[in-house]
Protein backbone atom coordinates (compact mmCIF):
# COMPACT_ATOMS: atom_id res chain seq x y z
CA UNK A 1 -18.14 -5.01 20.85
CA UNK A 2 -20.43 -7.63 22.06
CA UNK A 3 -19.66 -11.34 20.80
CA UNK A 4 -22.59 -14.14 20.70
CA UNK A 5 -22.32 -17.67 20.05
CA UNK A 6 -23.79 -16.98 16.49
CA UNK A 7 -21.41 -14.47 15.63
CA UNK A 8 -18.33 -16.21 16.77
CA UNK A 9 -19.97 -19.79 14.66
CA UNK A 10 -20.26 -17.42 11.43
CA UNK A 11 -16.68 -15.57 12.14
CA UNK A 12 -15.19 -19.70 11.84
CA UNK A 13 -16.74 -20.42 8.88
CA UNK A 14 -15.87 -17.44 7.34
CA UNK A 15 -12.35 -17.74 8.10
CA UNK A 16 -12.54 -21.35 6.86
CA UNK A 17 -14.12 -20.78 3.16
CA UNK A 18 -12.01 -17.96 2.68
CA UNK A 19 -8.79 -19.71 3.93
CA UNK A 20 -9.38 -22.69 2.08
CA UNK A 21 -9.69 -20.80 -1.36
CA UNK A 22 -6.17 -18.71 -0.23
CA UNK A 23 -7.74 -15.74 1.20
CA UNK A 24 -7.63 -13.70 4.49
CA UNK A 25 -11.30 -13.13 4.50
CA UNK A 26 -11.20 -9.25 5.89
CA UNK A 27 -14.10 -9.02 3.22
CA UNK A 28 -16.43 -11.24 4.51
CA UNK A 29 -15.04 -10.33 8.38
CA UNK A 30 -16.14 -6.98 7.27
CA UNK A 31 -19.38 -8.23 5.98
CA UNK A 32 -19.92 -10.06 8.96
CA UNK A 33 -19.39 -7.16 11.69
CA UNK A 34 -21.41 -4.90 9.14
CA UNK A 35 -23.99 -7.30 9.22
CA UNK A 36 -24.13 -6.82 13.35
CA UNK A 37 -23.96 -3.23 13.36
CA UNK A 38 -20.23 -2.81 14.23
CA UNK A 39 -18.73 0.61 13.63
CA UNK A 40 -16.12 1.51 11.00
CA UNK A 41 -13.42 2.38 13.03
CA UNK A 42 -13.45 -1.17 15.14
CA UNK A 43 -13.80 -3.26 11.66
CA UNK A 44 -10.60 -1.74 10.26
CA UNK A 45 -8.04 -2.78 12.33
CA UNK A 46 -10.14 -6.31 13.81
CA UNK A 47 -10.73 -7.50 10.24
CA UNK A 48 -6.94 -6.67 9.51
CA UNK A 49 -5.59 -8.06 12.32
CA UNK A 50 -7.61 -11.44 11.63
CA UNK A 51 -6.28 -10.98 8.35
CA UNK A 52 -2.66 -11.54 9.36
CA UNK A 53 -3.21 -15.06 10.95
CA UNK A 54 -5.75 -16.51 8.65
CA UNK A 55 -3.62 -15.72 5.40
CA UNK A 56 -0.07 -16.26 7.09
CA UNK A 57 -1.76 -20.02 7.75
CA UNK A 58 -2.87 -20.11 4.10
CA UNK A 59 0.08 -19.54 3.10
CA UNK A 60 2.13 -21.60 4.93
CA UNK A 61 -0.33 -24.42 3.63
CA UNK A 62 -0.10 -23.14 -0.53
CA UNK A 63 3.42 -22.95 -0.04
CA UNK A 64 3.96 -26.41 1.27
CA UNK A 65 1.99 -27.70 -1.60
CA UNK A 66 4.39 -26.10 -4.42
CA UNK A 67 2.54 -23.20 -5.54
CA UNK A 68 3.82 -20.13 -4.72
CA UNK A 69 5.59 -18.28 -7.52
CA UNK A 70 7.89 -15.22 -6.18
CA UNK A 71 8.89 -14.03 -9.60
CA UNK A 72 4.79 -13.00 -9.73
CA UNK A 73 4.44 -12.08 -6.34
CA UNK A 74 7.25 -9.51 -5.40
CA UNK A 75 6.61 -6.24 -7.79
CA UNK A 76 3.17 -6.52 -6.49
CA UNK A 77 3.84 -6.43 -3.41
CA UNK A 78 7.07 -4.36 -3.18
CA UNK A 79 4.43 -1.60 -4.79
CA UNK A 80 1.22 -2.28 -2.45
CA UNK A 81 3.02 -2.09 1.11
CA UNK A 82 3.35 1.76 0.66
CA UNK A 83 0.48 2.61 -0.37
CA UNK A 84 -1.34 0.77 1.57
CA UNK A 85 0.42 2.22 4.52
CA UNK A 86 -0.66 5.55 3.28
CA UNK A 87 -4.59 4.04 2.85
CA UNK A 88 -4.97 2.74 6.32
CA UNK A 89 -3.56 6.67 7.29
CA UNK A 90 -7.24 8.15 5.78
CA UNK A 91 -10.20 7.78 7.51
CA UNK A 92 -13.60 7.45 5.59
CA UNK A 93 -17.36 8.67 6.61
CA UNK A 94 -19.27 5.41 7.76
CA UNK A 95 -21.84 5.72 4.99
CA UNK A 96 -19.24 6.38 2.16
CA UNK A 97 -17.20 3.51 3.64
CA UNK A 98 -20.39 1.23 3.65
CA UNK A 99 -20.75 1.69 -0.02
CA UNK A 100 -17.10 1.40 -1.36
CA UNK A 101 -16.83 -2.02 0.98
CA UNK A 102 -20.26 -3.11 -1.09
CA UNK A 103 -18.66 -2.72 -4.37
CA UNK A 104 -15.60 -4.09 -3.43
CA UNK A 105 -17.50 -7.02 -2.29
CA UNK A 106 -18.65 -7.74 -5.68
CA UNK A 107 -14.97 -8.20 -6.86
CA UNK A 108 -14.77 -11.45 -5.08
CA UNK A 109 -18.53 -12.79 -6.26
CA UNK A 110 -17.43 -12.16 -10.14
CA UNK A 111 -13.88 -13.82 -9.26
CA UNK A 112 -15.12 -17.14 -7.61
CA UNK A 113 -18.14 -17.40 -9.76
CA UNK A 114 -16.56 -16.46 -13.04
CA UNK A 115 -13.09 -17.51 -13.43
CA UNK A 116 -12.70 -20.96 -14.37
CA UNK A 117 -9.15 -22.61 -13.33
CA UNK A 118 -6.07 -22.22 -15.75
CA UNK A 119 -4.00 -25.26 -16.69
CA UNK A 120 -0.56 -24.42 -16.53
CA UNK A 121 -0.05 -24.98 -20.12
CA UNK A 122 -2.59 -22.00 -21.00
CA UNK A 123 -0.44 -19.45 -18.71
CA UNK A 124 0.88 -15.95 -19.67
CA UNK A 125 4.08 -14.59 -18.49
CA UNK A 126 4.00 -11.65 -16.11
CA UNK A 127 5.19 -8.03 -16.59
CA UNK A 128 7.09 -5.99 -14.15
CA UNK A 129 5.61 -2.11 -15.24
CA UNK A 130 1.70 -3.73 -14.98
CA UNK A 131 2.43 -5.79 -11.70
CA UNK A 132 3.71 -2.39 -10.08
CA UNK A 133 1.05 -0.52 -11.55
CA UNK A 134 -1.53 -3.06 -10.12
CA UNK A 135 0.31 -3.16 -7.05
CA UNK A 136 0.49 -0.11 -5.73
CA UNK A 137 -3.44 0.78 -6.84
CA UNK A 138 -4.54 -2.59 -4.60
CA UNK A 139 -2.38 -1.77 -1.73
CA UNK A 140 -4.01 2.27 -1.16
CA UNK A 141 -7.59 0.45 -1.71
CA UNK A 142 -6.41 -1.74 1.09
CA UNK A 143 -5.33 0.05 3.31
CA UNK A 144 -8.58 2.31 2.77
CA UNK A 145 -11.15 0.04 3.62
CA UNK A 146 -8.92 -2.44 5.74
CA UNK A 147 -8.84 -5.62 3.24
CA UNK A 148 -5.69 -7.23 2.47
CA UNK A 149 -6.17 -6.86 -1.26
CA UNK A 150 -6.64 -10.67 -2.35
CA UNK A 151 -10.18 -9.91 -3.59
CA UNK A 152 -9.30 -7.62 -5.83
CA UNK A 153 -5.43 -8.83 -7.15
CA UNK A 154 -7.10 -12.62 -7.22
CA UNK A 155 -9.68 -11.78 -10.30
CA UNK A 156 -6.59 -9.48 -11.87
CA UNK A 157 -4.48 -12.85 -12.03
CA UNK A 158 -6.77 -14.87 -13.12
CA UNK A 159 -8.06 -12.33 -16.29
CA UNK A 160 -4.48 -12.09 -17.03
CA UNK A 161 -3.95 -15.52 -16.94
CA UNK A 162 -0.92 -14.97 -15.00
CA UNK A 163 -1.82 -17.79 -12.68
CA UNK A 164 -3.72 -20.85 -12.14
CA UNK A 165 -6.14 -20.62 -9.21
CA UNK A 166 -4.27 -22.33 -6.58
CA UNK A 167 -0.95 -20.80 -7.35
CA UNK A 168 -3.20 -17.51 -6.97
CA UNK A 169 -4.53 -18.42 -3.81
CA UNK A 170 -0.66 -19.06 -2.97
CA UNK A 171 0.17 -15.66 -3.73
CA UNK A 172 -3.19 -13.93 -2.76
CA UNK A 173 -2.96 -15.58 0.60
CA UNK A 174 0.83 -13.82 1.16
CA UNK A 175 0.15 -10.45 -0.32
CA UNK A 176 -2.71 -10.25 1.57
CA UNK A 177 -0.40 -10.92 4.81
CA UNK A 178 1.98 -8.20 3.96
CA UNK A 179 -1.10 -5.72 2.79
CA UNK A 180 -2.60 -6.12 6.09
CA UNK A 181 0.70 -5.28 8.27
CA UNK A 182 1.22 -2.34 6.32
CA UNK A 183 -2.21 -1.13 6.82
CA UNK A 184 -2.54 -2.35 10.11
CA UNK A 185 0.53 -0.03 10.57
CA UNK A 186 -0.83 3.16 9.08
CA UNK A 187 -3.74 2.73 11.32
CA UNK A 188 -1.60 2.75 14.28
CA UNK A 189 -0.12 6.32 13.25
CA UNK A 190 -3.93 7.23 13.99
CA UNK A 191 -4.35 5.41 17.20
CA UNK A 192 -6.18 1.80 17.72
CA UNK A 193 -8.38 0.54 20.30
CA UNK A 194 -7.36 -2.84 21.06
CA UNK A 195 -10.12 -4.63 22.95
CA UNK A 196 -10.14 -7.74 24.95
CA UNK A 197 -12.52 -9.30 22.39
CA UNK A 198 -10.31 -9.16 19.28
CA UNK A 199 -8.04 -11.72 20.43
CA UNK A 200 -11.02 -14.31 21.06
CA UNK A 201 -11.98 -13.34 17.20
CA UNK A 202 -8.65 -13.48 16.30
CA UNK A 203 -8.48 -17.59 18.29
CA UNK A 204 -11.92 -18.79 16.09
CA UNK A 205 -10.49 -16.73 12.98
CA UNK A 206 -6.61 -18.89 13.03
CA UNK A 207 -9.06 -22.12 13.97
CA UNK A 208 -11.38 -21.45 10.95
CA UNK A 209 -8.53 -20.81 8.53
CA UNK A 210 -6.02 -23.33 9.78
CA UNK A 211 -8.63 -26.03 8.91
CA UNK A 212 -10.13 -24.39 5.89
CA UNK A 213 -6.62 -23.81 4.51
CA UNK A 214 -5.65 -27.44 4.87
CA UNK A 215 -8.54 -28.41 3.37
CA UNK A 216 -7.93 -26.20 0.39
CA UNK A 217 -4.41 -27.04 -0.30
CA UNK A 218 -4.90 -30.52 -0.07
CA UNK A 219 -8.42 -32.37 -0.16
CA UNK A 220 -11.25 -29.73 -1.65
CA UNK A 221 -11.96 -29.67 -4.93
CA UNK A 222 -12.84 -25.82 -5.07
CA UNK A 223 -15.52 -24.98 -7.19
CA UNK A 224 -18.01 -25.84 -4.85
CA UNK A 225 -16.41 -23.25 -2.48
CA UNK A 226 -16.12 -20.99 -4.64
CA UNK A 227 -20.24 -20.52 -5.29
CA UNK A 228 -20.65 -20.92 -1.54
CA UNK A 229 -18.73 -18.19 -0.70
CA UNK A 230 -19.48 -16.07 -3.72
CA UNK A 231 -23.76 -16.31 -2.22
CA UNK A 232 -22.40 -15.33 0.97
CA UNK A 233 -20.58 -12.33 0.08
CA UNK A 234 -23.12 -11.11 -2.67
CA UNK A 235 -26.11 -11.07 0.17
CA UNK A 236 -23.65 -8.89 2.24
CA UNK A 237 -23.00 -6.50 -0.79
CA UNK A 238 -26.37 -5.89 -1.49
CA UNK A 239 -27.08 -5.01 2.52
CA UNK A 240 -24.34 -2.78 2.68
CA UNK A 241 -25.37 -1.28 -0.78
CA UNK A 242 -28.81 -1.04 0.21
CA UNK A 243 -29.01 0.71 3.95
């Protein structure tokens, strides 16, 4: 895996859009190292293991800020560590992999583009069967493609009104933690080839999403994130979708 100065400037501001709307941003680190011809089986477990620090710092941040909500985030993710164990245990063909990761991409373009923030007094209560349900499906599609799951359960909370869009970046951000050990951990039943240069991606990743994160929690008004980020990741859907 051969890192240039371009690469590494793109991985940070990645990490910081992502972070600073709640998410890991194994999507658009995905994107990225699809983008620059990386094979399957090294974007797995890097994009994962970026995962775990950029969403663990989002979190931290959300948290701090009062939005977290436990009673919404536990069935999910009591559910999704499982079966995402069991996801990051398959291996895909590159070219079927490609085109899942494409579609999925388009989850996150419809979510930050679409879904207008919820005032609390327009919320819905939660309900245990459908969080499990929802769970466990986003934790094998996880651990499939090596995501932590935040694209996909972020757009589900928001359509169900479950959440407003920082308490869903709050919750996103650690689900997408937990989804990424777990996959991170069926991977390793396979075997992983840790190389020198994922811990410099993982040093610009924490950067990019410590700062981004911050800045989301605290200072950003969002929307304009939101359309950057949804560009970004629609370009590398229609790439992947289209070679």
């Amino acid at each position: 895996m051969t890192l240039t100065i371009f690469f590494l400037l793109l991985l940070f501001v990645v990490a910081f859009l992502y972070a600073a709307v709640g998410h890991g941003g194994a999507s658009g680190y995905l994107a990225l190292m699809a983008i620059f011809g990386m094979m399957p089986d090294i974007m797995k477990p890097t994009a994962l293991l970026l995962n775990l620090f950029v969403s663990l710092s989002a979190f931290v941040l959300f948290y701090k800020e009062g939005h977290f909500k436990w009673k919404i985030f536990l069935p999910f993710a009591l559910a999704s560590i499982p079966f995402s164990f069991l996801g990051g245990m398959i291996s895909l063909d590159a070219s079927i992999y490609k085109k899942i990761l494409g579609i999925l991409l388009l989850i996150p373009v419809v979510r930050l583009a679409a879904f207008p923030n919820k005032d609390y007094y327009d919320l819905k209560q939660s309900t245990l069967f459908l969080s499990l349900l929802i769970g466990a499906c986003i934790g094998f599609l996880s651990g499939l493609i090596g995501i932590g799951g935040g694209i996909i359960l972020s757009p589900v909370l928001l359509l169900l009104a479950w959440t407003n869009q920082k308490q869903t970046a709050a919750i996103s951000a650690l689900f997408i933690f937990v989804n990424s050990l777990s996959g991170l951990a069926g991977q390793l039943t396979k075997g992983i080839n840790f190389q020198s240069e994922m811990f410099v991606l993982v040093g610009i990743a924490f950067a990019g999403g410590s700062v981004g994160a911050w800045f989301g929690a605290r200072k950003f008004n969002q929307n304009i994130l939101k359309y950057l980020l949804a560009i970004v990741l629609l370009m590398a859907s229609v790439k992947l979708l289209l070679t």
